[in-house]
C-alpha atoms as a PDB file:
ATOM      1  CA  UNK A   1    -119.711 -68.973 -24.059  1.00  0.00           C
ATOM      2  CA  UNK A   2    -117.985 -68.729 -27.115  1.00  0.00           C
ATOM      3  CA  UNK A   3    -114.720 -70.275 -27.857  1.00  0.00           C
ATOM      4  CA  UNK A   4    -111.766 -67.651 -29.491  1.00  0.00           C
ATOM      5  CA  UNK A   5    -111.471 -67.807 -33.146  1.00  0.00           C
ATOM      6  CA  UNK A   6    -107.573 -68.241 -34.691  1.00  0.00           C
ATOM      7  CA  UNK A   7    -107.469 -68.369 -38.608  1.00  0.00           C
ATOM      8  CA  UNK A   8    -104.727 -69.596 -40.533  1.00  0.00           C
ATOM      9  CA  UNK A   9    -104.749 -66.724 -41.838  1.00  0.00           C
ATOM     10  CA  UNK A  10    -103.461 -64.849 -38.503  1.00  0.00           C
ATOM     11  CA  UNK A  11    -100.746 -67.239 -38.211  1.00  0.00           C
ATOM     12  CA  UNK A  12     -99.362 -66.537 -41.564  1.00  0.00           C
ATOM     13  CA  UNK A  13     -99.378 -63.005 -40.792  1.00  0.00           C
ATOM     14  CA  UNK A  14     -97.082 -63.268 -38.007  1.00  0.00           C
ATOM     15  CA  UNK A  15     -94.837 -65.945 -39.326  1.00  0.00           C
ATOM     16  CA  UNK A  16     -93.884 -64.317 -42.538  1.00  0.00           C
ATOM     17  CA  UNK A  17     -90.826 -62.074 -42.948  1.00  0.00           C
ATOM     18  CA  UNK A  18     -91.150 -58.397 -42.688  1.00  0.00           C
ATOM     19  CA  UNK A  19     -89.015 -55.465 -43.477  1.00  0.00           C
ATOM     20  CA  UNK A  20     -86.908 -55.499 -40.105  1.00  0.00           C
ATOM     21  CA  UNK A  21     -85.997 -59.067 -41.684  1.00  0.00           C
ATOM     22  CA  UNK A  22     -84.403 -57.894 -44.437  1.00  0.00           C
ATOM     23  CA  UNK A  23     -81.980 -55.254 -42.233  1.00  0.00           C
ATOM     24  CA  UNK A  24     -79.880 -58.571 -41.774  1.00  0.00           C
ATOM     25  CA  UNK A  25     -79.350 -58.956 -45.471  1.00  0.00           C
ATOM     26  CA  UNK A  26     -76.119 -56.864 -45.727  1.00  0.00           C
ATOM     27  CA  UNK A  27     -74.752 -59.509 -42.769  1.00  0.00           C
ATOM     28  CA  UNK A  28     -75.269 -62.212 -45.624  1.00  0.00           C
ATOM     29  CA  UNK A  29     -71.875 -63.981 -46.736  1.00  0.00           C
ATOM     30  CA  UNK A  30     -68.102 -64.320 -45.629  1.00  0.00           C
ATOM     31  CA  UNK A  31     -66.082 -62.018 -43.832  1.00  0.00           C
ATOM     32  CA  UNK A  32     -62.836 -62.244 -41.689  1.00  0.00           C
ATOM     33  CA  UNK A  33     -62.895 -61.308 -38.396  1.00  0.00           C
ATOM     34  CA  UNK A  34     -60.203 -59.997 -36.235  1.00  0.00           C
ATOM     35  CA  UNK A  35     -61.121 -60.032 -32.688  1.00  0.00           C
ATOM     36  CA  UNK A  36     -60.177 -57.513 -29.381  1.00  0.00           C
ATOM     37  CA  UNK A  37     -60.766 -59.141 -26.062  1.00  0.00           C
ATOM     38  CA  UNK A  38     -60.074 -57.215 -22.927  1.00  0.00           C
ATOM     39  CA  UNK A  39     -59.569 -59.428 -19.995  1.00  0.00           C
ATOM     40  CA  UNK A  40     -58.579 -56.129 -17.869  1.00  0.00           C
ATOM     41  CA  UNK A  41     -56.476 -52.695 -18.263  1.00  0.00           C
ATOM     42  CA  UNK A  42     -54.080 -52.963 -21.027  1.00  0.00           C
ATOM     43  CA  UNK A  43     -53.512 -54.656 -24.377  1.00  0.00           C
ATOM     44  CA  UNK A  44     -56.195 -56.713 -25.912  1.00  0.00           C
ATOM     45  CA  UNK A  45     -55.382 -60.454 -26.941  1.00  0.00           C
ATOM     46  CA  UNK A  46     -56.069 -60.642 -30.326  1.00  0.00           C
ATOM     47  CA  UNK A  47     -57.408 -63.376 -32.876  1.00  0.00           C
ATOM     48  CA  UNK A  48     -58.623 -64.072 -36.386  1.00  0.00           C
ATOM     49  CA  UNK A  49     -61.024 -65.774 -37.825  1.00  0.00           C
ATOM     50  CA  UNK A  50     -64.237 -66.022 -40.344  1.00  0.00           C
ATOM     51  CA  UNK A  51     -68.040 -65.549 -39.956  1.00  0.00           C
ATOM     52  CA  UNK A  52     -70.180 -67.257 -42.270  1.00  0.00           C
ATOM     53  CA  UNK A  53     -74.066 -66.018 -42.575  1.00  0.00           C
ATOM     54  CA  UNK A  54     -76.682 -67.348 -44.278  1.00  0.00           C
ATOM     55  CA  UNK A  55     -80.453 -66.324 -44.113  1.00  0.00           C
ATOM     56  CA  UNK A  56     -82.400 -69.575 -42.622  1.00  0.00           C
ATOM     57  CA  UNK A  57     -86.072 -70.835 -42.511  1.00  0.00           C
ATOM     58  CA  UNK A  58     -87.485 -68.649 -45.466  1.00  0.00           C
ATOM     59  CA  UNK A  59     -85.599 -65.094 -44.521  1.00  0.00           C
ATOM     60  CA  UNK A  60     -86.588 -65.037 -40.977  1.00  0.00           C
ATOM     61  CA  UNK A  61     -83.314 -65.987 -39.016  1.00  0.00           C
ATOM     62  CA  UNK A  62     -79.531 -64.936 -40.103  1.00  0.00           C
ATOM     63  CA  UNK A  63     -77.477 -68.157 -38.959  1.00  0.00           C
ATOM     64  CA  UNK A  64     -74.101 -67.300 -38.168  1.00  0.00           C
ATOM     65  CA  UNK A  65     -71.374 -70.220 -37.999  1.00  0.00           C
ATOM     66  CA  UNK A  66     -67.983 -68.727 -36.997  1.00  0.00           C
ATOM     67  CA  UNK A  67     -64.471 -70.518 -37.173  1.00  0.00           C
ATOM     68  CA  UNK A  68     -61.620 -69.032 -35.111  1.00  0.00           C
ATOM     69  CA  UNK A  69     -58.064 -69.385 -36.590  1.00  0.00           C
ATOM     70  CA  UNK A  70     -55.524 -71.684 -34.542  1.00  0.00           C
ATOM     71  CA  UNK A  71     -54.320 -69.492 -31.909  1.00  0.00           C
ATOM     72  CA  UNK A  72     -52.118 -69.853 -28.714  1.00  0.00           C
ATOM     73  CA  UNK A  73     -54.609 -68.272 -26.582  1.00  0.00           C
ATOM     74  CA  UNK A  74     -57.082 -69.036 -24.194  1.00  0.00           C
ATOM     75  CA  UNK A  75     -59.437 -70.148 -26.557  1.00  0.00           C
ATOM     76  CA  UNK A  76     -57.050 -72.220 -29.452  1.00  0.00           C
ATOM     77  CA  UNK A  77     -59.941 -74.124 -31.478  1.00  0.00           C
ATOM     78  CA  UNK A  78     -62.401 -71.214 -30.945  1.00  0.00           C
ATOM     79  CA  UNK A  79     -65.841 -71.797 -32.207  1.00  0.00           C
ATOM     80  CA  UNK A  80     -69.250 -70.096 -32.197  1.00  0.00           C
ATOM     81  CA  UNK A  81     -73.298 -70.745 -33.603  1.00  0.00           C
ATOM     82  CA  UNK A  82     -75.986 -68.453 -33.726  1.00  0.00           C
ATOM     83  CA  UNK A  83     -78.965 -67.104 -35.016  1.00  0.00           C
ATOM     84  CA  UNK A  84     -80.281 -63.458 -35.203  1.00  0.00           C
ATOM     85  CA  UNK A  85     -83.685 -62.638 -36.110  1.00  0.00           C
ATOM     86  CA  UNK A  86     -86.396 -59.981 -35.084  1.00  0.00           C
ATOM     87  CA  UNK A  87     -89.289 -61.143 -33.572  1.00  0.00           C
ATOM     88  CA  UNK A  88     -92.752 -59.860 -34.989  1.00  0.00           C
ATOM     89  CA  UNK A  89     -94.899 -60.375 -31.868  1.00  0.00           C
ATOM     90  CA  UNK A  90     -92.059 -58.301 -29.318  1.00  0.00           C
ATOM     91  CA  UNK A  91     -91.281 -55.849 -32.428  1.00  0.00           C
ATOM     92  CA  UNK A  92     -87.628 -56.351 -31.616  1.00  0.00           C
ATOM     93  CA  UNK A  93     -84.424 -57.914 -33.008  1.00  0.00           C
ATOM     94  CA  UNK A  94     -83.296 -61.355 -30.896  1.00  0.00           C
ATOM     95  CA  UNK A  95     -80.209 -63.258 -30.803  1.00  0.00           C
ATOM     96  CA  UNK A  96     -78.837 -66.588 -29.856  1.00  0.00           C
ATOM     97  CA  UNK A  97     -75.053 -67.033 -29.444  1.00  0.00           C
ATOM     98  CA  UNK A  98     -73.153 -70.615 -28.278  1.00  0.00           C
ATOM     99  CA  UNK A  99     -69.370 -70.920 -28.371  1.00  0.00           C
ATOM    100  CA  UNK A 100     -66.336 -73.191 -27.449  1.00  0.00           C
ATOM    101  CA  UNK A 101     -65.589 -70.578 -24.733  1.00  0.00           C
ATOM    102  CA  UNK A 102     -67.987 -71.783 -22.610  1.00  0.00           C
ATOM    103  CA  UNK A 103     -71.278 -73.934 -21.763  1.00  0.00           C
ATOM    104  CA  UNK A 104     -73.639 -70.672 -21.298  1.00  0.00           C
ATOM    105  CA  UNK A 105     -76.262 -70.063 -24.088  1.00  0.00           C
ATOM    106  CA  UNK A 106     -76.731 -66.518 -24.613  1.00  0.00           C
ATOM    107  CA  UNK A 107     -79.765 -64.783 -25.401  1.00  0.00           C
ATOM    108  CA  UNK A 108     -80.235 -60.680 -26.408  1.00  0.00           C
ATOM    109  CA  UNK A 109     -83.029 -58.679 -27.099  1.00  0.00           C
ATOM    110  CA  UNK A 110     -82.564 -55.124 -28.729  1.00  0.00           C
ATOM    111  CA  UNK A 111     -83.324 -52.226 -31.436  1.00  0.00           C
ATOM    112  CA  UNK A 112     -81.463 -51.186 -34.500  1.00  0.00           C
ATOM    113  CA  UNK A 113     -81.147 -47.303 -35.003  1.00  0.00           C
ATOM    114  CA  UNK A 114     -83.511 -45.410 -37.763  1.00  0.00           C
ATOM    115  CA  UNK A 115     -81.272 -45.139 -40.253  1.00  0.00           C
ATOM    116  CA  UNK A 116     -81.087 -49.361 -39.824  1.00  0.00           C
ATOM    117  CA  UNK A 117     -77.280 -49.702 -39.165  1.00  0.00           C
ATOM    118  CA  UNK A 118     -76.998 -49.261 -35.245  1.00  0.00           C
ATOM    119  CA  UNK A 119     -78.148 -52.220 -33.443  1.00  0.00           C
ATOM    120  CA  UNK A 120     -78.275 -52.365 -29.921  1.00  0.00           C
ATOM    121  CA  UNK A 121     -78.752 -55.428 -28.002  1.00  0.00           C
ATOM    122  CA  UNK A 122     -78.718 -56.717 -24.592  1.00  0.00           C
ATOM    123  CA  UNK A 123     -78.343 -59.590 -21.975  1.00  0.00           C
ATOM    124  CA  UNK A 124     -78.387 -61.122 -19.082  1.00  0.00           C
ATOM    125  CA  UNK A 125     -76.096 -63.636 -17.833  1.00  0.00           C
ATOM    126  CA  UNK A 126     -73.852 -65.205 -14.819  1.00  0.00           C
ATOM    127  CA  UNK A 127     -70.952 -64.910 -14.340  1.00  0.00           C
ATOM    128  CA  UNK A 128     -68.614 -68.093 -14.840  1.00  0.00           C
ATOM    129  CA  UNK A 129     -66.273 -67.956 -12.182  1.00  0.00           C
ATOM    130  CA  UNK A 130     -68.964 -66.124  -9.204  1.00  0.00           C
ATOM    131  CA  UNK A 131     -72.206 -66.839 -10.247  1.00  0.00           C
ATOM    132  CA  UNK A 132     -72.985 -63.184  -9.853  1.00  0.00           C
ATOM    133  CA  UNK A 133     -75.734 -61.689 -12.213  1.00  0.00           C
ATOM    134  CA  UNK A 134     -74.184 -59.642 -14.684  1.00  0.00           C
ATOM    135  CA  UNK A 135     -75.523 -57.454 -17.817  1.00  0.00           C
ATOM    136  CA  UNK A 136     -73.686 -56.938 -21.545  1.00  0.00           C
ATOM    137  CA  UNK A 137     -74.287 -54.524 -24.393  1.00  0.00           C
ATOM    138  CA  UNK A 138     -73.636 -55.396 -27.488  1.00  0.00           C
ATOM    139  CA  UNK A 139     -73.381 -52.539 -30.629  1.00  0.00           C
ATOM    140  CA  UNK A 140     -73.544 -53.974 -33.938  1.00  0.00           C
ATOM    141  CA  UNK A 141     -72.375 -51.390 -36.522  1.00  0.00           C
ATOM    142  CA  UNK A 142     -72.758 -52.142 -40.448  1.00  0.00           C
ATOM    143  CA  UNK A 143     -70.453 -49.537 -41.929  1.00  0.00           C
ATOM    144  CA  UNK A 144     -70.749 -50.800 -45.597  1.00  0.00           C
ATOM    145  CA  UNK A 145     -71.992 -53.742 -47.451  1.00  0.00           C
ATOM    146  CA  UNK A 146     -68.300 -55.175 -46.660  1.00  0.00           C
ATOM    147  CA  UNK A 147     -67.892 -54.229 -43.188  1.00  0.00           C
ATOM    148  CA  UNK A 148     -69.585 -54.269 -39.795  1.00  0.00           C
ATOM    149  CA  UNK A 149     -68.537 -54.283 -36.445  1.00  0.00           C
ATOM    150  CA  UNK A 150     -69.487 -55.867 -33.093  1.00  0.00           C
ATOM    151  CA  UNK A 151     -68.437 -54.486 -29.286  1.00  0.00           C
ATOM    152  CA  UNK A 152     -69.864 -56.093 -26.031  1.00  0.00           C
ATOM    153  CA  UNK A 153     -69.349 -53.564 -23.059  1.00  0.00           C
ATOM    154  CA  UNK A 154     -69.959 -54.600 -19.224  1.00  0.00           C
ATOM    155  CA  UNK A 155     -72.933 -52.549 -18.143  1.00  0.00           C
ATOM    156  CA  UNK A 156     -72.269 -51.915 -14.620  1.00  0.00           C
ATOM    157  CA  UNK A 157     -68.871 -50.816 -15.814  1.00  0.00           C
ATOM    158  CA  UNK A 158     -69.494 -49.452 -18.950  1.00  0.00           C
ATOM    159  CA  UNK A 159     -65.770 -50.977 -20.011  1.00  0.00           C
ATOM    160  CA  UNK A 160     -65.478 -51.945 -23.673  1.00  0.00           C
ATOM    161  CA  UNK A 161     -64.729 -56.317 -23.627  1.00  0.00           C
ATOM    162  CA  UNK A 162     -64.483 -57.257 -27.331  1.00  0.00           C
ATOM    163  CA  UNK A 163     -64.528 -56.034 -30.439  1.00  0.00           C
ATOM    164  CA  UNK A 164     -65.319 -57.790 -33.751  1.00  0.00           C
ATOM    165  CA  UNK A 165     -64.210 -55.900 -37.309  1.00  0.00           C
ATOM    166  CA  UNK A 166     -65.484 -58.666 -39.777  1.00  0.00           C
ATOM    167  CA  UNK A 167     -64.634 -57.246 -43.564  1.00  0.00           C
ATOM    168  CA  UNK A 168     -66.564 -59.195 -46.553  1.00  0.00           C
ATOM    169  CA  UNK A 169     -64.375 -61.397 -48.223  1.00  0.00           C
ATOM    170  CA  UNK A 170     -64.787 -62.346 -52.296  1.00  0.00           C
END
């Protein structure tokens, strides 16, 4: 019986960056954010702060460090990490997101439109208070090479949650 052959060769066609890498390119830099969240019907509670991105490990990951302004809200030292990639072997974009808002990692898995500024990505998680499965959509929109949006929606409600408008900042 013969054993299966691997090259290094193989390997360093599926580790190297493609052209789905370099869709994350325009997310590069630092932008403001003001942020929408919906805790139920009515006004959003809004806050402010700034996203800084930075392509990681050779161009294959967009790291994302955000900083929320001081804020009397739920959240007052708001703070997130993540990283945003696409994945060769799936053929689809993934993302990693932890914040100060809670101890839940979340994971997404999702597409970007043809014309490469629609992405649409989305997760599974619990919920905090229930421990009830729930699912979340996310819509990343990049408008311009200064702007870009982000909206989470509940799926089994379809209601809008948040809303991100990051603009580039010089």
């Amino acid at each position: 019986m013969s054993e299966p052959q691997s090259s290094t060769g193989d390997c360093m066609d599926v580790s190297a960056p493609v052209a789905a890498h370099e869709k994350l390119r325009p997310f590069v830099g630092k932008f403001k954010a003001m942020v929408k969240l919906w805790f139920g019907p009515g006004d959003p509670m809004i806050s402010t702060g700034s996203m800084t991105n930075t392509m990681d490990l050779g161009g294959r990951f967009l790291h994302q460090f955000y900083e929320g302004d001081a804020s009397d809200g739920p959240f007052p030292e708001f703070a997130g990490r993540g990283y945003w990639g696409y994945n060769t072997a799936l053929k689809k974009y993934q993302a990693f997101w932890i914040d100060t808002a809670s101890t839940m990692m979340h994971f997404e898995t999702g597409d970007v439109d043809s014309d490469g500024h629609i992405w649409t990505m989305c997760r599974g998680l619990t919920h905090p208070q229930t421990g009830e499965p729930m699912r979340k959509r996310s819509v990343i929109s990049l408008h311009d090479d200064d702007h870009h949006t982000m909206e989470m929606f509940d799926v089994g409600t379809g209601s809008k949650e948040m809303e991100i408008q990051y603009e580039r900042t010089r």
